[in-house]
Protein backbone atom coordinates (compact mmCIF):
# COMPACT_ATOMS: atom_id res chain seq x y z
CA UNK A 1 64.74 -69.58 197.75
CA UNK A 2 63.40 -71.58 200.73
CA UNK A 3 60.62 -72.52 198.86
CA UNK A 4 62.81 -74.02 195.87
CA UNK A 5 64.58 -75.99 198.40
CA UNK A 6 61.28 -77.99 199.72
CA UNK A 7 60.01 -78.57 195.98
CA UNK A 8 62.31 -81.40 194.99
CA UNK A 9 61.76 -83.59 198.62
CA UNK A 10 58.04 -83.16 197.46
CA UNK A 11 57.59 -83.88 193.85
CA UNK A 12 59.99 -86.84 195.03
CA UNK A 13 57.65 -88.09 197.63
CA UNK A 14 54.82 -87.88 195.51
CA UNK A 15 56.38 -89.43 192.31
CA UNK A 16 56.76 -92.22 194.68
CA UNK A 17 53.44 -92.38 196.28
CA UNK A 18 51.76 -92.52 192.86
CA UNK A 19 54.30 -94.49 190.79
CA UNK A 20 53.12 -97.31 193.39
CA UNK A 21 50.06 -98.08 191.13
CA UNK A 22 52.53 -99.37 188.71
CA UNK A 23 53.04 -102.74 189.76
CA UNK A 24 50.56 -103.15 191.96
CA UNK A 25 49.17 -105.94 189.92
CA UNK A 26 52.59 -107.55 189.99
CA UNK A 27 53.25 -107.41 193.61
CA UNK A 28 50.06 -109.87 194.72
CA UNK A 29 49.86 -112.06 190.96
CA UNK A 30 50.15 -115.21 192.61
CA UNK A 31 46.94 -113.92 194.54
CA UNK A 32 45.44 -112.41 191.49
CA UNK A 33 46.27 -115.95 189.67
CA UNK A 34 44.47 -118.06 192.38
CA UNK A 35 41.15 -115.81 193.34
CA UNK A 36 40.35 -115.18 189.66
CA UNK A 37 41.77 -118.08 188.28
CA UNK A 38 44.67 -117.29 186.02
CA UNK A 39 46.97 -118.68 183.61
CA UNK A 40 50.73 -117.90 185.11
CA UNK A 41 51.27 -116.24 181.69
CA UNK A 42 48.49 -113.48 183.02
CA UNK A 43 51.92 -111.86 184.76
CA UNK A 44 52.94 -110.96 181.35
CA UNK A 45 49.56 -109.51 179.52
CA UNK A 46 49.17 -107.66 183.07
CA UNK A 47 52.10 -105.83 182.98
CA UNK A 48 51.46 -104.75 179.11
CA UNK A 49 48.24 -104.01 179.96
CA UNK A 50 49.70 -101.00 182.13
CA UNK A 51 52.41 -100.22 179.34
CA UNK A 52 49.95 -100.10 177.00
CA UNK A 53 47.72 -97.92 179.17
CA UNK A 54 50.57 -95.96 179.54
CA UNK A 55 51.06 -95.37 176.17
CA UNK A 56 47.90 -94.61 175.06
CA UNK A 57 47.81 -92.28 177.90
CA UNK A 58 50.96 -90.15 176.74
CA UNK A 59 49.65 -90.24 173.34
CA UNK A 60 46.51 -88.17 174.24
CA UNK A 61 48.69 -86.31 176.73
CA UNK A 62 51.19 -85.28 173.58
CA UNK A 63 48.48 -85.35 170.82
CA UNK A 64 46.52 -82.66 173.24
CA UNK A 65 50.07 -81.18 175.21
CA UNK A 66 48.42 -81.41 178.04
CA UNK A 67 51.32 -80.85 179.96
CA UNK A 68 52.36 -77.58 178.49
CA UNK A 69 48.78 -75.87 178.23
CA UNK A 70 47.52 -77.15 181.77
CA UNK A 71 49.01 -76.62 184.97
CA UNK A 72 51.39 -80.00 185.61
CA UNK A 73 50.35 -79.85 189.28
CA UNK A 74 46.76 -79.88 188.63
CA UNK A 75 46.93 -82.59 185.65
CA UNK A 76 49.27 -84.53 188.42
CA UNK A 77 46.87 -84.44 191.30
CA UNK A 78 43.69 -85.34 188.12
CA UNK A 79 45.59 -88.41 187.46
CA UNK A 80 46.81 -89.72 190.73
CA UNK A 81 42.88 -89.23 191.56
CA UNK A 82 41.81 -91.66 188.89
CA UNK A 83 44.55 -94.10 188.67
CA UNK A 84 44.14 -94.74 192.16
CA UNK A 85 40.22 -95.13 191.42
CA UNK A 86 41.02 -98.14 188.42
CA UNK A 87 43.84 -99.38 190.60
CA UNK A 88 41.43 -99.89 193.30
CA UNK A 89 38.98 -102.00 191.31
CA UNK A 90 41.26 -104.91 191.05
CA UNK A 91 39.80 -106.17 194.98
CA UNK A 92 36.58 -106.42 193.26
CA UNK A 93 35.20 -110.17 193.32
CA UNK A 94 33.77 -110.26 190.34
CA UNK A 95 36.89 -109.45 188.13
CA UNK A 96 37.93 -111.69 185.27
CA UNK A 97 41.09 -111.81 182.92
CA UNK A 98 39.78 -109.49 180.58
CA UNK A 99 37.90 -106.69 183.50
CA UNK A 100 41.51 -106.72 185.25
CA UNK A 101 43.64 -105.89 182.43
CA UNK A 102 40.95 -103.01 181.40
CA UNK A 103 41.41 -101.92 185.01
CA UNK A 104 45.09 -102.26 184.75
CA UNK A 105 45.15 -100.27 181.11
CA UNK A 106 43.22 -97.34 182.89
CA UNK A 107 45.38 -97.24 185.73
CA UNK A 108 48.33 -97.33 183.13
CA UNK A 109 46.48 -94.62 181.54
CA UNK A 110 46.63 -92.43 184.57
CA UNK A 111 49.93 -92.62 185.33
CA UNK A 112 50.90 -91.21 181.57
CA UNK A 113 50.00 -87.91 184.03
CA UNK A 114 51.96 -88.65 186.44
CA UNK A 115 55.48 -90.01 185.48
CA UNK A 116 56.54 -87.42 182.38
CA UNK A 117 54.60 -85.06 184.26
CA UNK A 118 56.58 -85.10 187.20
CA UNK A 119 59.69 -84.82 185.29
CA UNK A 120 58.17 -82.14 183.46
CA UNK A 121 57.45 -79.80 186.80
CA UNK A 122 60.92 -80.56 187.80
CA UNK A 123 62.46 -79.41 184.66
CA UNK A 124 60.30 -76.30 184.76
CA UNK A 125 62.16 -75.33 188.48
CA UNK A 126 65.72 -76.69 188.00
CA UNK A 127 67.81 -75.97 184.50
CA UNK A 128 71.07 -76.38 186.45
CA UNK A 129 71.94 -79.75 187.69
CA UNK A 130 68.89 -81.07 186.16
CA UNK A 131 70.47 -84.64 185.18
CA UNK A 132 71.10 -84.55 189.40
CA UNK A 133 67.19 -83.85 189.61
CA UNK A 134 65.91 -85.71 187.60
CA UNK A 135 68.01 -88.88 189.23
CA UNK A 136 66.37 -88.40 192.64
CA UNK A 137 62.96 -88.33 190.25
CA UNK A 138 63.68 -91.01 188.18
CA UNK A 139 64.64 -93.01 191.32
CA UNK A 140 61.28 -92.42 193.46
CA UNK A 141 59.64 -93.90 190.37
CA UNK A 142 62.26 -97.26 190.97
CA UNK A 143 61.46 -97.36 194.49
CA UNK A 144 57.75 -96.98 193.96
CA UNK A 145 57.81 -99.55 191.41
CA UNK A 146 59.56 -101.96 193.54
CA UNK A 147 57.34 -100.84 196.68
CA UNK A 148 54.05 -103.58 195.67
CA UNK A 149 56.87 -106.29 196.23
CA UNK A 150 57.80 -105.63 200.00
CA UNK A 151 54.24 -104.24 200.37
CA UNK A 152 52.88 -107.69 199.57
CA UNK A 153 55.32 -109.38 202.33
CA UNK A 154 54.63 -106.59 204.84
CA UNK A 155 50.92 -107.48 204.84
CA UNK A 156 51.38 -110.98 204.10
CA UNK A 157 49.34 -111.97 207.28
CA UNK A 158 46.33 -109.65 205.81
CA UNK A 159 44.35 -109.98 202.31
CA UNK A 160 46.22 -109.39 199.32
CA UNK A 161 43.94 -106.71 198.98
CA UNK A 162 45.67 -104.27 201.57
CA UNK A 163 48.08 -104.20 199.08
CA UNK A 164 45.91 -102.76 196.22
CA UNK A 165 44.21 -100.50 198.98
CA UNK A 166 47.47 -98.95 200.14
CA UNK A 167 48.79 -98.55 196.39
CA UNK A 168 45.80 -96.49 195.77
CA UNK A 169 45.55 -94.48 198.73
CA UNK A 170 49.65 -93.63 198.43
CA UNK A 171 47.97 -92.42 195.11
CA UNK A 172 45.55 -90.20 196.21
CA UNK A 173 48.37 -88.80 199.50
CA UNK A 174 50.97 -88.36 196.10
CA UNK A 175 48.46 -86.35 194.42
CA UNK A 176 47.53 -83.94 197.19
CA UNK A 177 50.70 -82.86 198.32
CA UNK A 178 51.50 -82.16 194.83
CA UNK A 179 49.04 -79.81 194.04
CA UNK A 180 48.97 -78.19 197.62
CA UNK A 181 52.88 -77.39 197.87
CA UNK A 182 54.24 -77.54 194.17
CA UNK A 183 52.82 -74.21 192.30
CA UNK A 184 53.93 -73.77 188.79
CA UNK A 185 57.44 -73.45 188.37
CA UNK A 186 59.64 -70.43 187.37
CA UNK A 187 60.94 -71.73 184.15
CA UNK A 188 57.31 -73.21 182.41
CA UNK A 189 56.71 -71.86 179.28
CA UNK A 190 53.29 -72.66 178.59
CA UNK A 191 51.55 -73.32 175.51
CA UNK A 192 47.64 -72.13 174.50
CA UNK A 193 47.18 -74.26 171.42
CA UNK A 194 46.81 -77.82 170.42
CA UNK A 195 49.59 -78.26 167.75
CA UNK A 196 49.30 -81.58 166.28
CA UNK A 197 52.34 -81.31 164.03
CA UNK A 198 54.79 -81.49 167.30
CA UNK A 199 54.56 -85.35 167.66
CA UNK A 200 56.61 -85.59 164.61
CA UNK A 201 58.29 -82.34 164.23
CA UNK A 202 60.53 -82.49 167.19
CA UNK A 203 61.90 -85.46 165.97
CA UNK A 204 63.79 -82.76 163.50
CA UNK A 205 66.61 -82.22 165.76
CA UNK A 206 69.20 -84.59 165.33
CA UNK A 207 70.56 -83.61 169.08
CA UNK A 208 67.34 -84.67 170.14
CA UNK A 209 65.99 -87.75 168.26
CA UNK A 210 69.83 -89.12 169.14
CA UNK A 211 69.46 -89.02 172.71
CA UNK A 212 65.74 -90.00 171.90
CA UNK A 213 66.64 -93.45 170.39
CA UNK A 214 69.05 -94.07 172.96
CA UNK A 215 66.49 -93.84 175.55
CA UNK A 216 64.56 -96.06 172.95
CA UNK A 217 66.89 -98.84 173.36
CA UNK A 218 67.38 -98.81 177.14
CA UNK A 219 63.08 -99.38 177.30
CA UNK A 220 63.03 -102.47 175.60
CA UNK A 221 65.70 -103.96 178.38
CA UNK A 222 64.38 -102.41 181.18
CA UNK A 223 60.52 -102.93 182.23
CA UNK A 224 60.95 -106.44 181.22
CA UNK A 225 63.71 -107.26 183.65
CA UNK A 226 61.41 -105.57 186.24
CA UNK A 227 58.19 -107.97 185.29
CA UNK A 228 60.47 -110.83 185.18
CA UNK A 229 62.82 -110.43 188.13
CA UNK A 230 60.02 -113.22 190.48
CA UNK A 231 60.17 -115.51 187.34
CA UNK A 232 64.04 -115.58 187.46
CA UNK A 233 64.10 -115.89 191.06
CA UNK A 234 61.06 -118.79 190.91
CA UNK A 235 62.81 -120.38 187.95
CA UNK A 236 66.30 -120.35 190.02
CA UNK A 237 64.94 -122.20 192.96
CA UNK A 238 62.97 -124.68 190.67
CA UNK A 239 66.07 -125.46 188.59
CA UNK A 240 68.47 -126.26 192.05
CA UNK A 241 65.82 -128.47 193.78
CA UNK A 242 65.57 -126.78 196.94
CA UNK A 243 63.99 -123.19 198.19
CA UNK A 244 67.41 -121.16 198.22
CA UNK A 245 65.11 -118.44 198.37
CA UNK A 246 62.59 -118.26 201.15
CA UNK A 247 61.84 -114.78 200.60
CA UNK A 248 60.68 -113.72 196.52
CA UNK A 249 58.99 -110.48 197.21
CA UNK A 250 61.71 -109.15 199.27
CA UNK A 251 64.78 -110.09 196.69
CA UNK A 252 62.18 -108.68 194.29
CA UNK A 253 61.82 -105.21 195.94
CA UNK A 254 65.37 -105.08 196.69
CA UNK A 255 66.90 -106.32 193.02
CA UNK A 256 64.78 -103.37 191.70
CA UNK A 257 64.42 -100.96 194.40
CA UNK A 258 68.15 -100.63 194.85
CA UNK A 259 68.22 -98.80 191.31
CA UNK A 260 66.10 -95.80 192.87
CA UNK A 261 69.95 -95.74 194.48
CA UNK A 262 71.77 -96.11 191.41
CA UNK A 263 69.65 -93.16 189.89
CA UNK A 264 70.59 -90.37 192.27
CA UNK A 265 74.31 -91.88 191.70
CA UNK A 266 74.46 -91.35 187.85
CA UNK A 267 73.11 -87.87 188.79
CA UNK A 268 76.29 -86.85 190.86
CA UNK A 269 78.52 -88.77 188.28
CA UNK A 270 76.88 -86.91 185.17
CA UNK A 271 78.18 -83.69 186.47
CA UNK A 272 81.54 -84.70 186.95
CA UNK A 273 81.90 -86.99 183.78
CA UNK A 274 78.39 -85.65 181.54
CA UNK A 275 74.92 -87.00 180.81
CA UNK A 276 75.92 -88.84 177.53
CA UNK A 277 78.95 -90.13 178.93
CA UNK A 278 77.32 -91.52 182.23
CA UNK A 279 74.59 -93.12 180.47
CA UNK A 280 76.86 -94.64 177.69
CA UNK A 281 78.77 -96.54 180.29
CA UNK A 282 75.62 -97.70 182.47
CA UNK A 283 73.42 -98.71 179.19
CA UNK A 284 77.18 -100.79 178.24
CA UNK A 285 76.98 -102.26 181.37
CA UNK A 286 73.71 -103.54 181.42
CA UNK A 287 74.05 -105.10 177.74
CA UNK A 288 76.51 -106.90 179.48
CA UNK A 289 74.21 -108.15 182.11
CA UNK A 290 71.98 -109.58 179.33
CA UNK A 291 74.74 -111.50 177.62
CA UNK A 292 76.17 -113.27 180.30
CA UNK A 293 72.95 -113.93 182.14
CA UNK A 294 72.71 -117.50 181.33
CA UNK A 295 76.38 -118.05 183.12
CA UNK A 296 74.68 -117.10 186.24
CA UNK A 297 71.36 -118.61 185.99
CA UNK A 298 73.79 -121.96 185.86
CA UNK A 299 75.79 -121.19 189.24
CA UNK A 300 75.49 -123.14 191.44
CA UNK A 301 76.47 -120.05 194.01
CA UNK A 302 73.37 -118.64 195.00
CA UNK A 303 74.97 -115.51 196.80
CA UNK A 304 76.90 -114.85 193.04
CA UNK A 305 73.21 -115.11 191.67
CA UNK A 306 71.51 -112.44 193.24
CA UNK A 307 74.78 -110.64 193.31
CA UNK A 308 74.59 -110.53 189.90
CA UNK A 309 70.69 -109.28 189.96
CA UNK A 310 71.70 -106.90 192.36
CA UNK A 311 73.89 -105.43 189.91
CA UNK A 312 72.37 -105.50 187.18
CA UNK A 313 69.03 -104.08 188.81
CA UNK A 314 71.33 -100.71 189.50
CA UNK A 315 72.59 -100.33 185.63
CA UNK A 316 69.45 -101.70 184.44
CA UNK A 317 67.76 -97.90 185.00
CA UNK A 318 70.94 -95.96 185.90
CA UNK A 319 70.86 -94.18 182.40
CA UNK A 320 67.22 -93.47 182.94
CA UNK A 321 67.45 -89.75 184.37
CA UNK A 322 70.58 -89.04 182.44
CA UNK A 323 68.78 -89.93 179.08
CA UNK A 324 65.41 -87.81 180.05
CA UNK A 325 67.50 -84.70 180.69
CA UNK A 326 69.38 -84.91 177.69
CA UNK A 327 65.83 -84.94 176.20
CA UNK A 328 64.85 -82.32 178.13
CA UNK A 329 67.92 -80.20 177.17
CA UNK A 330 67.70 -81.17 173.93
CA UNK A 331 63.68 -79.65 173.22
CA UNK A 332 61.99 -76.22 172.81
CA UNK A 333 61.22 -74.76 176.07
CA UNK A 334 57.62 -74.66 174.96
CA UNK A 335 57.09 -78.00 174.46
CA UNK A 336 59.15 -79.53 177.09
CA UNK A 337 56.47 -81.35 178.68
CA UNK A 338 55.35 -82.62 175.50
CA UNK A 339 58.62 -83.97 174.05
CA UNK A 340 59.11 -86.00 177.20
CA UNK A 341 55.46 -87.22 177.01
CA UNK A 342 56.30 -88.11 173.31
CA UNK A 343 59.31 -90.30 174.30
CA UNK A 344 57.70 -91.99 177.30
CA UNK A 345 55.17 -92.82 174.80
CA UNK A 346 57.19 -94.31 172.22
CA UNK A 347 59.58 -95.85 174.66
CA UNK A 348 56.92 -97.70 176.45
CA UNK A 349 55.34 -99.02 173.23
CA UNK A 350 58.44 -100.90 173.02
CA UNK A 351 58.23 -102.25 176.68
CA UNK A 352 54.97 -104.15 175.33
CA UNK A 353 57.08 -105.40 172.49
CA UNK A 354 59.97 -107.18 174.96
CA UNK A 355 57.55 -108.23 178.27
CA UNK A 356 55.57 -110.23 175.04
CA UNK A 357 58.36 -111.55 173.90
CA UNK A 358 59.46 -112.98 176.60
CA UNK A 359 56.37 -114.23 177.87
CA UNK A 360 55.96 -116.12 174.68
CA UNK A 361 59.78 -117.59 174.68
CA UNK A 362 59.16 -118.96 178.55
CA UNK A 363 55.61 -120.61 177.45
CA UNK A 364 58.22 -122.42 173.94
CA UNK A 365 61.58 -123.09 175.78
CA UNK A 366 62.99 -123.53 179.57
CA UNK A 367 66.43 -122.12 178.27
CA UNK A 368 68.29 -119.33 180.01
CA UNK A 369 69.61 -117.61 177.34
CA UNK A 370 65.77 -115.83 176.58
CA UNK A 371 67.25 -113.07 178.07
CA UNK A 372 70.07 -112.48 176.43
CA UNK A 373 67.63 -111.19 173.70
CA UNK A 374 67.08 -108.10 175.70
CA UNK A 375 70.58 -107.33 174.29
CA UNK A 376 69.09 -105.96 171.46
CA UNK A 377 67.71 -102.50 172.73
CA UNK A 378 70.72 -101.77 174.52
CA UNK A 379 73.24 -102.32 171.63
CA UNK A 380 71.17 -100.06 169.35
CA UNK A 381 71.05 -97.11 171.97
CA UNK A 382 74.75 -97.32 172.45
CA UNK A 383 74.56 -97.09 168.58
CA UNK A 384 72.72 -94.36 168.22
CA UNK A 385 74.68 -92.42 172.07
CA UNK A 386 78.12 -93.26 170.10
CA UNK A 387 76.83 -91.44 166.69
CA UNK A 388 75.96 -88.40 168.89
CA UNK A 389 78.87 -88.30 170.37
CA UNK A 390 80.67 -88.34 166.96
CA UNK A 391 79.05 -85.03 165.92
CA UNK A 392 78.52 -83.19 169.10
CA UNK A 393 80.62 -82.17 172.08
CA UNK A 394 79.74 -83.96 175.05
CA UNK A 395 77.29 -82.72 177.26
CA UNK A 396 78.29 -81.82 181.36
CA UNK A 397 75.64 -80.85 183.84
């Protein structure tokens, strides 16, 4: 019992550590942009690079459940060992575009070990108040996304490479303390065979490809507000003539780091008020966000501004947990760590889709209302939450 009381500080602490690699690249691009000489649209393919790492990654993991025939603490510690190894190779001097975003798809790779993985070890120890779990999860990966930003102003006065040195090395710590304190938990089921038919099959259950196509919509907002959240800032300043914003990095870090807060939140609200009905209301809210965006990108009010960022960094990813344990919940035992796998995979293909799209809309237009048109994922996963909740009573933790 004492030992099921450490395991969730630690997979939380290393779901951090190793979710740093993720936008590593991100946190020193102006850096990456002037050693290597870069087009500013390199922020863009950069960041798909490690979606579409990440994808590929989960693919294999799912294709192969990896996940349910391995050990998720040794596959954990396997892949924090590598990613840390690509992420490293970005300090080398004789990287060009196309050897950084190779590095950066390995290192996206990697992390399809670490991220459902993680969630995967904590569903196998916690079936009750798993939405609360997964929220603390969910939000180290926030947090250790955001981390790069206010790494890169930390060690401002050293290379840009301490950055990509300390990513890597948070890595490797992530890794070890994994596999040396987290044994296999009491409720893994795990699988011998390679099934190939599962990638499709689970996608039977109506419970589950519901809550599956919810969490479908909420991708294609979310990792693009996170690559984009220095553009708005940059773009802000540029469009009022002055610096209003002496510090990027640190407005970056916080704007996303503060939904590692709003995570653990939705956790204690889903028991009180359920998953689906918790996750309904933040993925409303931040559909919001994307249709009045272009009010506040005109205000002259720059304390409204990042306000607003503020706010909509928190409901941007406050569904996040809530939606992974209702796929969770909603899959065979036996395949647990695969289904999650298979939605992370999915749902990040789309992330490619929307950081694209939006890369190519800034290049064509200086308007603010781009990113109203991450609207569209949001709508159709309140779509697709609202027909669930039509033919199934609601779910409480």
């Amino acid at each position: 019992m004492k030992q099921s009381k450490v395991i969730l500080p630690v997979i939380v602490i290393s779901q951090f550590c190793c979710t740093s690699l993720w936008f590593a690249g991100n946190g020193v691009i102006n850096d990456l942009v002037l050693d290597f000489n870069l087009n500013i649209s390199a922020l863009g393919h950069l960041t798909s690079a490690v979606q579409f790492g990440f994808i590929i990654g989960t693919l294999v993991f799912a294709i192969l459940t990896i996940a349910d025939r391995f050990s998720p603490s040794k596959v954990f510690l396997f892949s924090a060992l590598l990613g840390s190894l690509f992420n490293l190779g970005i300090i080398w001097e004789g990287n060009n575009l196309m050897s950084l975003l190779l590095l950066r798809f390995f290192t996206g790779f990697f992390l399809a070990g670490i991220y459902p993985v993680g969630m995967k070890i904590a569903a196998d120890y916690y079936k009750k108040g798993l939405g609360k779990s997964l929220g603390f999860l969910v939000g180290a990966l926030v947090v250790g996304t955001a981390f790069p930003h206010l790494l890169k102003e930390i060690t401002d006065l050293y290379s840009w490479k301490s950055v990509v040195i300390t990513t890597s090395s948070l890595a490797i710590l992530g890794g070890s303390i994994m596999i040396l304190m987290v044994p296999d938990g009491p409720y893994r089921m795990p699988k011998k065979q390679i099934d190939l038919s599962i990638f499709f099959s689970v996608f039977n259950n109506r419970k589950f490809r519901s809550v599956a196509f919810g969490y479908f919509g909420h991708m294609w907002e979310l990792y693009a507000f996170w690559a984009f959240v220095p553009i708005m800032l940059k773009k802000y300043n540029l469009e009022h003539s002055q610096t209003v914003f002496n510090n990027v990095p640190v407005l970056s870090f916080l704007i996303i780091g503060i939904g590692g807060l709003s995570c653990v939140l939705s956790g204690y609200l889903a028991q009180k008020a359920g998953s689906k009905r918790t996750a309904f209301i933040a993925l409303l809210l931040s559909c919001g966000c994307c249709l009045i965006s272009p009010l506040l990108f005109n205000s002259e009010y720059e304390s409204l501004f990042i306000a607003f960022l503020i706010f909509w960094g928190m409901v941007v990813i406050a569904d996040s947990p809530l939606l992974s344990t209702l796929v969770a919940q909603n899959a065979p035992g036996e395949i647990k760590g695969t289904a999650l796998t298979i939605v992370n995979c999915i749902g990040y293909s789309i992330t490619i889709i929307s950081i694209q799209f939006i890369t190519e809309m800034i290049e064509l237009t200086n308007s603010n209302t781009i990113y109203t048109i991450l609207a569209i994922g949001p709508i159709l996963g309140l779509i697709a939450l609202k027909r669930k909740n039509k033919i199934n009573i609601p779910n409480t933790e």
